[in-house]
Each structure stands twice: as C-alpha cells, then as structure tokens.
Protein backbone atom coordinates (compact mmCIF):
# COMPACT_ATOMS: atom_id res chain seq x y z
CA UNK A 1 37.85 178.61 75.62
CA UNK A 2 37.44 176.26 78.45
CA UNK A 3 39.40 172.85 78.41
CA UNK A 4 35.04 171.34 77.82
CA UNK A 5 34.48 173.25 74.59
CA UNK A 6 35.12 170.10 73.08
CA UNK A 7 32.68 168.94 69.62
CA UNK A 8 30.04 168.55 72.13
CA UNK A 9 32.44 166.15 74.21
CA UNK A 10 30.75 164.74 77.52
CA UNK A 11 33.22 165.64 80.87
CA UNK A 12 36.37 163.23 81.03
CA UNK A 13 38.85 162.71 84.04
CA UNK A 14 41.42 163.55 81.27
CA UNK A 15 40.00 166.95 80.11
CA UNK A 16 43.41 167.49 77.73
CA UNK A 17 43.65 163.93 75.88
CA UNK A 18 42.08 164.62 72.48
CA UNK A 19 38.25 162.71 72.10
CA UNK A 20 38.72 159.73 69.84
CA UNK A 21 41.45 158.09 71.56
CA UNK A 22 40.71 154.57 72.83
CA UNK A 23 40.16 155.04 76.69
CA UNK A 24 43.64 152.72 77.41
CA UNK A 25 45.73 154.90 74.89
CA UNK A 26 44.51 158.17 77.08
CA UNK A 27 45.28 156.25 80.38
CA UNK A 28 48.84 156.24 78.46
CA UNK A 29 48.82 159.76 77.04
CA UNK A 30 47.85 160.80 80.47
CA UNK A 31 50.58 158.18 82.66
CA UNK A 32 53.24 159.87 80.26
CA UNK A 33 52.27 163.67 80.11
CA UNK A 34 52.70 163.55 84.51
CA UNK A 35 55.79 161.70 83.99
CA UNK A 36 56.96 164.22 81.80
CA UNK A 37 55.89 167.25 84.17
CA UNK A 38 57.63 165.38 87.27
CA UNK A 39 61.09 165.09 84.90
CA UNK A 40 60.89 168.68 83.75
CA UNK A 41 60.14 169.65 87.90
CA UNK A 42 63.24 167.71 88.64
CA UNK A 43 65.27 169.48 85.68
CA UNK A 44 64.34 172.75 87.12
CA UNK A 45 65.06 171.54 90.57
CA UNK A 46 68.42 170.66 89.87
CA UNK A 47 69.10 173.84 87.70
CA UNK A 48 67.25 176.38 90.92
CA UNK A 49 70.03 174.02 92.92
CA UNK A 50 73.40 174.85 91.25
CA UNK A 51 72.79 178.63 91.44
C-alpha cells in the first residue's frame, strides 16, 4: 500500500487527507495534523528534558 492507492485518486499535496473533502477543509485537516505533530515534538522534548 502506497499513501496513492487511493479509488483511482489523482496525486494531492496532502497525500493523507481522505478524497472527498472540500479542498479548504483539507487545508484545515492538514494546518491541524502539523500543529498536532509540533505539540506532541514539544511534549517529548520536555519529557527527553527532565530525565
């Protein structure tokens, strides 16, 4: 499985927001899924740190 073995879905700049979603919405699903990775970084950061 490769992250294009969508229902025949043409190459997006957001390969992992589901087809179907209104281009905006993925902009959003997209905006929030980074924040989310930078916040759980910083978690892991600050956890690494008080060790």
């Amino acid at each position: 499985m490769t992250v294009w073995d969508g229902a025949g879905a043409a190459p997006s700049p957001y390969p992992y927001v589901t087809t179907g979603v209104p281009p905006k919405m993925s902009d959003l699903v997209f905006i929030a899924v980074t924040i989310a990775v930078f916040a759980v970084l910083a978690l892991v950061a600050k956890g690494v740190g008080r060790l």
